[in-house]
N, C-alpha and C. Protein backbone atom coordinates (compact mmCIF):
# COMPACT_ATOMS: atom_id res chain seq x y z
N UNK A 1 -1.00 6.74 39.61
CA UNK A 1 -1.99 7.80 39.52
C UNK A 1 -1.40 9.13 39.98
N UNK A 2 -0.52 9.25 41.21
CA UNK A 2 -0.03 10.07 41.70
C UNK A 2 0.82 10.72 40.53
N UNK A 3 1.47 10.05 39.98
CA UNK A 3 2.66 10.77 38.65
C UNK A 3 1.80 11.25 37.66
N UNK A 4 0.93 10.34 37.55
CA UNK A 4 0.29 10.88 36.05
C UNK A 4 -0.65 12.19 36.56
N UNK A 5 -1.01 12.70 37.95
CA UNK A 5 -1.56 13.48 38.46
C UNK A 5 -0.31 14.97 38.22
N UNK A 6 0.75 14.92 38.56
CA UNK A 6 2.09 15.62 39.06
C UNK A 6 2.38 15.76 37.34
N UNK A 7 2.52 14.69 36.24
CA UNK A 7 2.31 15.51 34.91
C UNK A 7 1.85 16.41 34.67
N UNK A 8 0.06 16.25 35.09
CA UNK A 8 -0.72 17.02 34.37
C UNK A 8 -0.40 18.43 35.01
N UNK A 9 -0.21 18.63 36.29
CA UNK A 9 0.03 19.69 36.64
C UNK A 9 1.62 20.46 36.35
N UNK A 10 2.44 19.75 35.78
CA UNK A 10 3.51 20.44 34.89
C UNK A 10 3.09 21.03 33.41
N UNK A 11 2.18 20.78 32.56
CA UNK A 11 1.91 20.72 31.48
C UNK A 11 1.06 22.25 30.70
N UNK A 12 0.82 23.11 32.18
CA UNK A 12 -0.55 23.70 31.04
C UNK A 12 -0.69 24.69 32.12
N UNK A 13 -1.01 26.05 32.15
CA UNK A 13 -0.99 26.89 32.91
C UNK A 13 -1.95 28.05 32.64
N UNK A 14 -2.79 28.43 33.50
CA UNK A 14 -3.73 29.86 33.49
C UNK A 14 -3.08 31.00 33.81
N UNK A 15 -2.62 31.73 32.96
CA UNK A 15 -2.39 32.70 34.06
C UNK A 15 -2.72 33.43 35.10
N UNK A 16 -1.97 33.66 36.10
CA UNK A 16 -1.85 33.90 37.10
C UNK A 16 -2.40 35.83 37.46
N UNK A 17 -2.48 35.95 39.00
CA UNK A 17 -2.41 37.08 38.84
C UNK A 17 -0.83 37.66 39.14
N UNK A 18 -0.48 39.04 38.76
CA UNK A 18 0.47 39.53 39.21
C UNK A 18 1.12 39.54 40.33
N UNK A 19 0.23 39.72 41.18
CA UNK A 19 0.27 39.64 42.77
C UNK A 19 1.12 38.72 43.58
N UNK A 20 1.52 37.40 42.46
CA UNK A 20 1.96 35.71 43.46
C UNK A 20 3.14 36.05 42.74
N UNK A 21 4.45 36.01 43.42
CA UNK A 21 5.70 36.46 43.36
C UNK A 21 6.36 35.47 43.74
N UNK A 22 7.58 35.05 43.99
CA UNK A 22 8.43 34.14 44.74
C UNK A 22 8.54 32.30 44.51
N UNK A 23 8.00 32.31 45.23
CA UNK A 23 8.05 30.68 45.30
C UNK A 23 6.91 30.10 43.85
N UNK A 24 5.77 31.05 43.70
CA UNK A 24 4.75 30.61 42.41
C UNK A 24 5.08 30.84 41.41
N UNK A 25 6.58 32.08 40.73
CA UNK A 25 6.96 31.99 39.57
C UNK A 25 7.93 31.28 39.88
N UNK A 26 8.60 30.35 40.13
CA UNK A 26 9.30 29.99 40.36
C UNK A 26 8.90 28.39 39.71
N UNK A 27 8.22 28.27 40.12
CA UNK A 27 7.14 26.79 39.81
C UNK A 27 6.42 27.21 38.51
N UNK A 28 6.13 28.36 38.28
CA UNK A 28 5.37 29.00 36.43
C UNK A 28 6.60 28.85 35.75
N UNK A 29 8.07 29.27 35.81
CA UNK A 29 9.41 29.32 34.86
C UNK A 29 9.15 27.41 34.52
N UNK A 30 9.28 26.85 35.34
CA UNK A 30 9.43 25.24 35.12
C UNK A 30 7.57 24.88 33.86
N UNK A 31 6.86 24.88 34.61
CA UNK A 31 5.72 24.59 34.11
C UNK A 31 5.88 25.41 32.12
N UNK A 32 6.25 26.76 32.54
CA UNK A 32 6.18 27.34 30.70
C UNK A 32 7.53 26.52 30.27
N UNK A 33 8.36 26.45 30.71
CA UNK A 33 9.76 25.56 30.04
C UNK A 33 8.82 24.19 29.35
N UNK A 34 8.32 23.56 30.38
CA UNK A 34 7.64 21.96 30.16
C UNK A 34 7.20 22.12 28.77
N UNK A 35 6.10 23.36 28.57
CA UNK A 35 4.78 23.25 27.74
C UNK A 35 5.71 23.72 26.67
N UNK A 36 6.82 24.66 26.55
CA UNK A 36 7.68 24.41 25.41
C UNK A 36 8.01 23.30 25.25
N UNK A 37 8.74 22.42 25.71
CA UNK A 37 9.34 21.23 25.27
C UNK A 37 8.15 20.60 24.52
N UNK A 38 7.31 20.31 25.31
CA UNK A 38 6.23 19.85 24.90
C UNK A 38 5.60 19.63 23.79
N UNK A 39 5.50 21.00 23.37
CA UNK A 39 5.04 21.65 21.99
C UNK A 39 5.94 21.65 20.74
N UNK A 40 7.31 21.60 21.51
CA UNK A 40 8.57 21.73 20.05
C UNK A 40 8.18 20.68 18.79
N UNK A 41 7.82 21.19 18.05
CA UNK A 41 7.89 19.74 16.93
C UNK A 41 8.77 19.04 16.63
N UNK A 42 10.10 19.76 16.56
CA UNK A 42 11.51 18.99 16.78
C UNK A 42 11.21 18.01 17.59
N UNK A 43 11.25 18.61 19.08
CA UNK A 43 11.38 17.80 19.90
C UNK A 43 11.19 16.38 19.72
N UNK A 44 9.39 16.31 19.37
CA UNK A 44 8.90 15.45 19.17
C UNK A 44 9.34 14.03 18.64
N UNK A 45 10.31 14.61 17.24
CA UNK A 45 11.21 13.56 16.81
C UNK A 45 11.87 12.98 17.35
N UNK A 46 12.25 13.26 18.22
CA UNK A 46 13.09 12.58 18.99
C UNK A 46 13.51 12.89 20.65
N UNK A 47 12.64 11.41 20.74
CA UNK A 47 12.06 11.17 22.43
C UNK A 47 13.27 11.41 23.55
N UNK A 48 14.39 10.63 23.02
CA UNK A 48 15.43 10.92 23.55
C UNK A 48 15.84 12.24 24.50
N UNK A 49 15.95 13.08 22.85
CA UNK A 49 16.36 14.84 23.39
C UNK A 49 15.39 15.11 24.15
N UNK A 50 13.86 15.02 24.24
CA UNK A 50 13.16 15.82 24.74
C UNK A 50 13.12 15.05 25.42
N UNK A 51 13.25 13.75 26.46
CA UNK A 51 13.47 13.12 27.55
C UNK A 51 14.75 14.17 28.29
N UNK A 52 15.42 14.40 28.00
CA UNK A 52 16.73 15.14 28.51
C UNK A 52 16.56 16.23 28.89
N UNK A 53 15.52 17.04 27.98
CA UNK A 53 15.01 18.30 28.23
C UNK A 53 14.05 18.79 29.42
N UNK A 54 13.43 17.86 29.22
CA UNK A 54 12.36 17.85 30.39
C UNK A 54 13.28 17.14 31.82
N UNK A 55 14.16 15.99 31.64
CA UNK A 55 14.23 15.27 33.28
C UNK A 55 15.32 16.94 33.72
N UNK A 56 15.80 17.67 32.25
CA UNK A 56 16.80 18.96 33.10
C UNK A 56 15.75 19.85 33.83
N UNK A 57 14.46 20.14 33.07
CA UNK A 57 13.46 21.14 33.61
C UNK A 57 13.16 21.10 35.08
N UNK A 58 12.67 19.33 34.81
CA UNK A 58 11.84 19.77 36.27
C UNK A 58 12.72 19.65 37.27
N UNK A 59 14.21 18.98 36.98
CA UNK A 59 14.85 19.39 38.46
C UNK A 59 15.23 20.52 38.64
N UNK A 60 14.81 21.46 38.06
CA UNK A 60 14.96 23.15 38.06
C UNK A 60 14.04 22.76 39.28
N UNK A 61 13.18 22.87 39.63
CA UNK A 61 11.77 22.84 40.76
C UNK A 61 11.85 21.73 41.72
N UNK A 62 12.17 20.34 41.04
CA UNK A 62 11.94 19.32 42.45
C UNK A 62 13.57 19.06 43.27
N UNK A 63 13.38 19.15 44.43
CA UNK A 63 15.09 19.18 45.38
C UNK A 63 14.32 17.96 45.63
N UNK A 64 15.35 16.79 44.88
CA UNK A 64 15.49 15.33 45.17
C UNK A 64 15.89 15.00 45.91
N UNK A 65 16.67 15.49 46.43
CA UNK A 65 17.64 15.50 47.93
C UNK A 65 16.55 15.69 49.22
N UNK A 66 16.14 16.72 49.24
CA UNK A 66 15.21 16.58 50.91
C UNK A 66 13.94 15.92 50.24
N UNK A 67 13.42 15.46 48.56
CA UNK A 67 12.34 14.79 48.92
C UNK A 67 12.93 13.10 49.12
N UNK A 68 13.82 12.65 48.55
CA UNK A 68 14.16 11.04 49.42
C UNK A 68 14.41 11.02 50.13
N UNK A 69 15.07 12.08 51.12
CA UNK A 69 15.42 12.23 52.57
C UNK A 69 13.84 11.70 53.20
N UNK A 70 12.87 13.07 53.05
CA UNK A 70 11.53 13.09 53.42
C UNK A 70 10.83 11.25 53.21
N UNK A 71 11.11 10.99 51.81
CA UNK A 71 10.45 10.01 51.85
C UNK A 71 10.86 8.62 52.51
N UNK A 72 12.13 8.16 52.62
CA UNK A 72 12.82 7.35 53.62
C UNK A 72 12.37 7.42 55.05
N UNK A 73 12.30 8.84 55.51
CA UNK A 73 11.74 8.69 56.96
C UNK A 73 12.98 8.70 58.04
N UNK A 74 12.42 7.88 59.10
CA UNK A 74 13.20 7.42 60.09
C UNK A 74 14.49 6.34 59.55
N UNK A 75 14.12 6.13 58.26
CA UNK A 75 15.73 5.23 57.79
C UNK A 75 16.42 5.91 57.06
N UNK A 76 16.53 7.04 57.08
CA UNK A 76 17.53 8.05 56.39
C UNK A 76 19.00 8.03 57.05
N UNK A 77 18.32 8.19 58.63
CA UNK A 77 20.06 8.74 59.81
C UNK A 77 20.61 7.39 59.81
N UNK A 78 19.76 6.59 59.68
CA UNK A 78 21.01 4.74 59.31
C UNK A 78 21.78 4.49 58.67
N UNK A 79 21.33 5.46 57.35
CA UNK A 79 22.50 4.98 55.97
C UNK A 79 23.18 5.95 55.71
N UNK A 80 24.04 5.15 55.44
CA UNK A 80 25.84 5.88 55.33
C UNK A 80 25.66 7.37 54.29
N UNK A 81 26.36 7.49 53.55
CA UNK A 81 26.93 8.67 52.74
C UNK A 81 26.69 8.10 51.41
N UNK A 82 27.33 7.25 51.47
CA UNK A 82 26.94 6.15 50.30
C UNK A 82 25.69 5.68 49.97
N UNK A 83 25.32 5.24 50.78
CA UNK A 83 23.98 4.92 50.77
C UNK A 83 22.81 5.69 50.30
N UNK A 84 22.75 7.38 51.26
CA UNK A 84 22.15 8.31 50.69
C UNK A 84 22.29 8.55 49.45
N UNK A 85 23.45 8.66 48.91
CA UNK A 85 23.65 9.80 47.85
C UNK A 85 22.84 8.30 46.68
N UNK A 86 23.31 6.81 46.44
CA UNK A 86 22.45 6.53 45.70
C UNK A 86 21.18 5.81 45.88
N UNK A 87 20.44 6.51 47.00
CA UNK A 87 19.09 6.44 46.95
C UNK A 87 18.56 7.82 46.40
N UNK A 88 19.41 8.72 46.76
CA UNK A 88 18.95 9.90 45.92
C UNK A 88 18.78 9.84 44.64
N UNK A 89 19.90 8.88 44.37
CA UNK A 89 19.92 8.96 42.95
C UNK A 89 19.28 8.01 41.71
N UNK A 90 18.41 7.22 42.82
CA UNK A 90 17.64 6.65 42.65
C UNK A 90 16.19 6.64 42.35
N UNK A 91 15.89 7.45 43.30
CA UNK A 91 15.00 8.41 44.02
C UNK A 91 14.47 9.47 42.62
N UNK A 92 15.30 10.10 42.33
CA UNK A 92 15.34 11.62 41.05
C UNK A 92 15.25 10.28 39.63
N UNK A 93 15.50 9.53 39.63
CA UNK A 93 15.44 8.91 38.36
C UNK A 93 13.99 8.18 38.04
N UNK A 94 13.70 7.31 39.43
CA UNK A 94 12.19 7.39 39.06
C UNK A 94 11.35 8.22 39.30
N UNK A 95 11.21 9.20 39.75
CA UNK A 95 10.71 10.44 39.22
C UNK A 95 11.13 11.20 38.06
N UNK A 96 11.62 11.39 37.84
CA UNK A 96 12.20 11.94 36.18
C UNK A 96 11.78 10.81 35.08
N UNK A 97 11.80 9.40 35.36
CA UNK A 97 11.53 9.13 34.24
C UNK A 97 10.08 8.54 34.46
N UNK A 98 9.27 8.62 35.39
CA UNK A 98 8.00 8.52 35.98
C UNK A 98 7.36 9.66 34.89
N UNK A 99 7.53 10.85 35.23
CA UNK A 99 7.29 11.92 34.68
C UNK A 99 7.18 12.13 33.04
N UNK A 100 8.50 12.17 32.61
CA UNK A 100 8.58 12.15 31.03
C UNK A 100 7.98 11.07 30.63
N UNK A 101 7.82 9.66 31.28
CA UNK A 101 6.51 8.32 30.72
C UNK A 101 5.54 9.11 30.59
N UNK A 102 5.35 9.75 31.34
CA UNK A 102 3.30 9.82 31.38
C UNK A 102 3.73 11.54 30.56
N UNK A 103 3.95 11.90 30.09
CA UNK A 103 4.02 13.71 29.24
C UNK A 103 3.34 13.21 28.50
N UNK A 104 2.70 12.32 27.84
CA UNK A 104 1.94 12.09 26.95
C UNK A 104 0.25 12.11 26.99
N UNK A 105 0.57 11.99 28.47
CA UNK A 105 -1.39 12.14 28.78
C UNK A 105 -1.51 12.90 28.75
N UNK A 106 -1.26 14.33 28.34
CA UNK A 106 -1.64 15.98 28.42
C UNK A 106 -2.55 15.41 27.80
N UNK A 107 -3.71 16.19 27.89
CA UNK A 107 -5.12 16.06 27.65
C UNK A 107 -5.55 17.67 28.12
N UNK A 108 -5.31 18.80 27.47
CA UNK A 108 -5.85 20.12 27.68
C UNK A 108 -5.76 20.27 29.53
N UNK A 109 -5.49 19.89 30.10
CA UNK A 109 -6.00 19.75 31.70
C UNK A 109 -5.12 21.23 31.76
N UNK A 110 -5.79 22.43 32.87
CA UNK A 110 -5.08 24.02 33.32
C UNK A 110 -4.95 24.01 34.76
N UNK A 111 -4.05 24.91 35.05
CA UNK A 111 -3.55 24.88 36.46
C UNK A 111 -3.86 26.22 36.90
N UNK A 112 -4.53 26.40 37.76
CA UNK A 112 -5.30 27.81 38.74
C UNK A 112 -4.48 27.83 39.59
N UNK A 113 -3.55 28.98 39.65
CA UNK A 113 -2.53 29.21 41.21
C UNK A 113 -3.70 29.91 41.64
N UNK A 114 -3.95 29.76 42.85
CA UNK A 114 -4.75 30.46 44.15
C UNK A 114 -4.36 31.05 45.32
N UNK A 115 -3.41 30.40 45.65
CA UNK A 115 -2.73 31.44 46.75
C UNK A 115 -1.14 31.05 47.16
N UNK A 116 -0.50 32.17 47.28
CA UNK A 116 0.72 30.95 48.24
C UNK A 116 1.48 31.82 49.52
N UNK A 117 1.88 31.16 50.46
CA UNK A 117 2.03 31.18 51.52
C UNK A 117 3.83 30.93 51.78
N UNK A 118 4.13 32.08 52.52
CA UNK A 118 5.60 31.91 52.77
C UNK A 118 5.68 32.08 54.17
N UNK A 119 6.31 31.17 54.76
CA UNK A 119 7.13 31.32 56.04
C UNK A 119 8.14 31.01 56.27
N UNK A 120 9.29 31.90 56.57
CA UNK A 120 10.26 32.11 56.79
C UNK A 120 11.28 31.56 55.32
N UNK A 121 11.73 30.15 55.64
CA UNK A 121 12.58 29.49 54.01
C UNK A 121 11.46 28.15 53.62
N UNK A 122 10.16 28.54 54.19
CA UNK A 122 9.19 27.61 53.66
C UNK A 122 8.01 28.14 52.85
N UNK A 123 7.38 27.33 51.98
CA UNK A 123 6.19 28.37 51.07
C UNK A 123 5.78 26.90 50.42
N UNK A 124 4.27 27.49 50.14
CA UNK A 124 3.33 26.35 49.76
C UNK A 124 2.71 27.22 49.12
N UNK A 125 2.19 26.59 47.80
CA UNK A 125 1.71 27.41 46.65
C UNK A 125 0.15 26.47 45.84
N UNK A 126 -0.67 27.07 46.39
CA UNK A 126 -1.71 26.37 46.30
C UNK A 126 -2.56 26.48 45.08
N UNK A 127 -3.03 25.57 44.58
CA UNK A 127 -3.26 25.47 43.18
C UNK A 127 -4.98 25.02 42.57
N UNK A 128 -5.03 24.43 41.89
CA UNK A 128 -6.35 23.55 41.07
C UNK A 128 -6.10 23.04 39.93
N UNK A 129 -6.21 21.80 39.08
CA UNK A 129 -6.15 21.55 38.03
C UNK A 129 -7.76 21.93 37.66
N UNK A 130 -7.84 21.93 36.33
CA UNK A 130 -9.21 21.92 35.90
C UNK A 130 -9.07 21.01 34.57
N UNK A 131 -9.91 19.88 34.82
CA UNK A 131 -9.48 18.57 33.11
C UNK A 131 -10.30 19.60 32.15
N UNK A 132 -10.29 19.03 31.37
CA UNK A 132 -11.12 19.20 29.94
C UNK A 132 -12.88 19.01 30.05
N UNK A 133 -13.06 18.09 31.01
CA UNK A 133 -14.47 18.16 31.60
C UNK A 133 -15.00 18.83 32.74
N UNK A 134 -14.16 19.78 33.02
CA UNK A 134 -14.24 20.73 33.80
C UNK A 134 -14.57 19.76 35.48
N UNK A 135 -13.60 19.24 35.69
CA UNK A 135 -13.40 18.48 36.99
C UNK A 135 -12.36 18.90 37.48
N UNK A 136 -12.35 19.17 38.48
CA UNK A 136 -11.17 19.52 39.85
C UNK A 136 -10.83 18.99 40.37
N UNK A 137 -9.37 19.29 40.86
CA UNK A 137 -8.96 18.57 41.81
C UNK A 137 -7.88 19.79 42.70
N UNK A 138 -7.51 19.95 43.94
CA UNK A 138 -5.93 20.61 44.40
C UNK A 138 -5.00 20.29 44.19
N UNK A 139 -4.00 20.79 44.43
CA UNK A 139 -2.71 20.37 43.85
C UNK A 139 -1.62 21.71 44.59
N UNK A 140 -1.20 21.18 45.39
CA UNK A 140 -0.50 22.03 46.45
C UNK A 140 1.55 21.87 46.35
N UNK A 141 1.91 23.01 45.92
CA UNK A 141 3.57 22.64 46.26
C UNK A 141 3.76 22.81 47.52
N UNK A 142 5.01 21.83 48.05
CA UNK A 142 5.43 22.76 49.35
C UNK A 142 7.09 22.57 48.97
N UNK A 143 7.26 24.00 49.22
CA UNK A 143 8.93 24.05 48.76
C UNK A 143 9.95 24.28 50.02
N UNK A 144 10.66 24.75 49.83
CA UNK A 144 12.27 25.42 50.67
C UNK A 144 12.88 26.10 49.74
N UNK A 145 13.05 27.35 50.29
CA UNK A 145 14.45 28.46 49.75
C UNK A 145 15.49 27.74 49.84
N UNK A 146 16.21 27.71 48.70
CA UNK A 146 17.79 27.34 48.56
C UNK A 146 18.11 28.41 48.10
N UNK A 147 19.26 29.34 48.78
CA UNK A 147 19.42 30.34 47.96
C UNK A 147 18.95 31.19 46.61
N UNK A 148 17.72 31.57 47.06
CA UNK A 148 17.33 32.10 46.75
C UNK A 148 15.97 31.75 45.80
N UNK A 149 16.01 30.29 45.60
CA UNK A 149 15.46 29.70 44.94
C UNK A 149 14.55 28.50 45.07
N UNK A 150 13.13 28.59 45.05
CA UNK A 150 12.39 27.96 45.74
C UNK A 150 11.90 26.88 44.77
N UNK A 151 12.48 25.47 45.52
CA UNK A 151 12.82 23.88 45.21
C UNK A 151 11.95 23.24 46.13
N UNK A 152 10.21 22.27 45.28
CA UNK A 152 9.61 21.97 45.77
C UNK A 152 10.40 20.18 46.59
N UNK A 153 9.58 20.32 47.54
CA UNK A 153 10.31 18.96 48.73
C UNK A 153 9.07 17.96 48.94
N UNK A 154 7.96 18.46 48.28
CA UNK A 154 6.75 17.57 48.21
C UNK A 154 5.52 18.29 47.48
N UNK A 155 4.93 17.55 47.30
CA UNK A 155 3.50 17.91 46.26
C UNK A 155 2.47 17.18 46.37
N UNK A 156 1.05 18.07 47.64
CA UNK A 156 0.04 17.28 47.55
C UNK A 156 -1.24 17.24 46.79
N UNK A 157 -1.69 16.27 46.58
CA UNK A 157 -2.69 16.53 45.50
C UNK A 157 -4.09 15.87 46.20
N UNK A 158 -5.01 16.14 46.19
CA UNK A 158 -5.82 16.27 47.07
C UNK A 158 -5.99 15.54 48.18
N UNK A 159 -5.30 16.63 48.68
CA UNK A 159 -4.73 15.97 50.63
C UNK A 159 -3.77 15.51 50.67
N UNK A 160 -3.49 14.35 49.58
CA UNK A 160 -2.54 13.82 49.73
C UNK A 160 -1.20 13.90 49.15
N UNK A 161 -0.08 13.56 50.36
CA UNK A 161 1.10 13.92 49.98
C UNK A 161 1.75 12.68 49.75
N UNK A 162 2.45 13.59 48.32
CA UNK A 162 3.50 12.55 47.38
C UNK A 162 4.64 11.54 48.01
N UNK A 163 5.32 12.53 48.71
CA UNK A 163 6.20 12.05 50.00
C UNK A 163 6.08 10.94 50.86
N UNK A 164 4.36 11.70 51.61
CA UNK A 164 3.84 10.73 52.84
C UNK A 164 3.47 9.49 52.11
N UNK A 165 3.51 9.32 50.84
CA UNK A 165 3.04 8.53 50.33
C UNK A 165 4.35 7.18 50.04
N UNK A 166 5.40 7.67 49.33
CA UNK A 166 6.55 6.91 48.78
C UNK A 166 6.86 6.44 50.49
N UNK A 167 7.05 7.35 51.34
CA UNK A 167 6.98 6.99 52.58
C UNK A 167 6.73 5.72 53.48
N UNK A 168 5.41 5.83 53.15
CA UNK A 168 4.62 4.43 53.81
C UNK A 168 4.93 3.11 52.69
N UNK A 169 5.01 3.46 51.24
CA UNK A 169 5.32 2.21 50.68
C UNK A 169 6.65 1.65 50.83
N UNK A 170 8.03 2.67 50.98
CA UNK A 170 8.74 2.45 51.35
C UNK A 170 9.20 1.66 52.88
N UNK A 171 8.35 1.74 53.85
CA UNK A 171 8.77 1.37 55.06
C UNK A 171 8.13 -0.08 54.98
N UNK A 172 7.58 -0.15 54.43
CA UNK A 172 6.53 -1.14 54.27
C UNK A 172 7.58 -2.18 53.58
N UNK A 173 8.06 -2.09 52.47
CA UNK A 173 9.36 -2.66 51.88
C UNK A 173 10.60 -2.69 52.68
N UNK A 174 11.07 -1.79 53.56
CA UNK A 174 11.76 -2.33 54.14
C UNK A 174 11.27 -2.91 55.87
N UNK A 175 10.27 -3.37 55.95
CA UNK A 175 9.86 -4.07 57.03
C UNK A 175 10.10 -5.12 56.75
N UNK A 176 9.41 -5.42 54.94
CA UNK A 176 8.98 -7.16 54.80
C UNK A 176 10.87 -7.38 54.14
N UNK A 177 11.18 -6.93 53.86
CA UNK A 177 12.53 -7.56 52.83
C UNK A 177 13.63 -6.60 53.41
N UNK A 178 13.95 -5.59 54.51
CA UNK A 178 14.87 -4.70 53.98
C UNK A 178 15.43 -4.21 53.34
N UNK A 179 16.19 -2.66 53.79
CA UNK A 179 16.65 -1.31 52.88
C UNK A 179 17.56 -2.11 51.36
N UNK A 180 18.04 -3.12 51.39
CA UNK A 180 18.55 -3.74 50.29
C UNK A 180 17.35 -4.11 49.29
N UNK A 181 15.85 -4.68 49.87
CA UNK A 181 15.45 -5.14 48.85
C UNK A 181 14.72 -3.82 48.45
N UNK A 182 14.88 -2.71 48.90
CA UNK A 182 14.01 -1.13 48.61
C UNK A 182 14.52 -0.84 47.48
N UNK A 183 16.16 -0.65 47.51
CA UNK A 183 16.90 -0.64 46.35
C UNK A 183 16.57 -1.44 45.56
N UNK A 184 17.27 -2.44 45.13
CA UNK A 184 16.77 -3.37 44.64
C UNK A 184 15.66 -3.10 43.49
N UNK A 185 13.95 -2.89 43.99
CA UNK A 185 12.96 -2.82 43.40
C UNK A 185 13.38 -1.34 43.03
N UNK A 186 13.47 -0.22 43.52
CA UNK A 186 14.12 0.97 43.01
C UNK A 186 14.69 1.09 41.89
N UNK A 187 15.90 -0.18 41.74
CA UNK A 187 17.00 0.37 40.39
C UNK A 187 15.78 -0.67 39.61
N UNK A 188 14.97 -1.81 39.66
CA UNK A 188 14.45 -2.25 38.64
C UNK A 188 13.37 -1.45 38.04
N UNK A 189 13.14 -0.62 38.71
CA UNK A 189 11.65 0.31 38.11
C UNK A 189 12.22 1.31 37.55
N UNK A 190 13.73 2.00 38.06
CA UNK A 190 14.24 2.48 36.95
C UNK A 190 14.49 2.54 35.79
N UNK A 191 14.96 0.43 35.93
CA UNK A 191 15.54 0.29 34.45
C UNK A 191 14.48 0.07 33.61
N UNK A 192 13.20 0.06 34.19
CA UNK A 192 12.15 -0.14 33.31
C UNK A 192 11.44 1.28 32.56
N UNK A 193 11.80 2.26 33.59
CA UNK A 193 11.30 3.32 33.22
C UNK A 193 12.07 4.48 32.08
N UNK A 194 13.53 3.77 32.06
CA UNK A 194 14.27 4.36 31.31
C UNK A 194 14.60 4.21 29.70
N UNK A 195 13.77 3.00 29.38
CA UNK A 195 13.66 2.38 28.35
C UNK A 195 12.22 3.34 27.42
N UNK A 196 12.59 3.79 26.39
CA UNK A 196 11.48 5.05 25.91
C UNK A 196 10.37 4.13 25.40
């Protein structure tokens, strides 16, 4: 629910006012890229390319890196170098291909930026979807400046965070089976998700 939530809010955009600068166009460049791909009729033909197109887009916006950090938790400082880099890479794949699965539920749903908030190399950019039946929901980024460039590290959607979320299912997996069997279910939901 959470992904197919984090679609809809890549997909479709109100404009904004002038006023939200920084970290909210930053997150609008990704979102108008999406709704091109989206729309290409080319594209369409072929799932492939526009799978490629989109998993390049949105890591324009999501830093996979501090969100599996974030979502691991307290078992991040345990694992090696090795370890990190392919849970990261683990990590960005089912999300990327989480994502391009569900591009298909666009269903008209628009995104209301409302306000956003910077402190210091942090900023949260607060939002609304609105469906087609005119139902709401929030939908909040929270990013980090990377030079210069503001790379969301979590995304909550009403209240709840994406992160705090992979989080608790994650610890939970490695309580009952350990960090081997996390992986494990990780690369299999990959390989399931990578199949068009």
């Amino acid at each position: 629910m959470l992904i197919r939530i984090i679609t809809l809010l890549m997909l479709i955009v109100v404009p904004a006012s002038s006023a939200f600068a920084g970290a909210t166009d930053d997150v609008r460049k990704v979102v108008d890229e999406v709704v091109r791909i989206v729309s290409d009729k080319e594209m369409k033909k072929n799932e492939t390319r526009r799978r490629q197109a989109l998993k390049k887009t949105i890591s324009n916006v999501f830093d996979y890196g501090e969100m599996a950090k974030r979502s691991l938790g307290k078992h991040w400082n345990q694992r090696t170098a090795a370890d990190k880099k392919q849970f990261t890479d683990l990590f960005a794949t089912l999300l990327e291909n989480s994502y391009a699965g569900k591009i298909e539920s666009y269903n008209n749903e628009k995104i209301v930026y409302l306000k956003e908030n910077i402190d210091g190399e942090y900023a949260e950019v607060k939002s609304k979807v609105v469906t087609a039946k005119r139902d709401e929901f929030t939908l909040d980024y929270r990013l980090l400046n990377q030079g210069g460039r503001w790379m969301a590290y979590d995304v909550v959607i009403e209240g709840v965070s994406l992160v705090s979320n992979y989080r608790t299912q994650f610890n939970k997996i490695i309580a009952s089976g350990g960090y081997g069997e996390l992986v494990k279910k990780l690369q299999t939901k990959s390989d399931e998700l990578k199949a068009p």
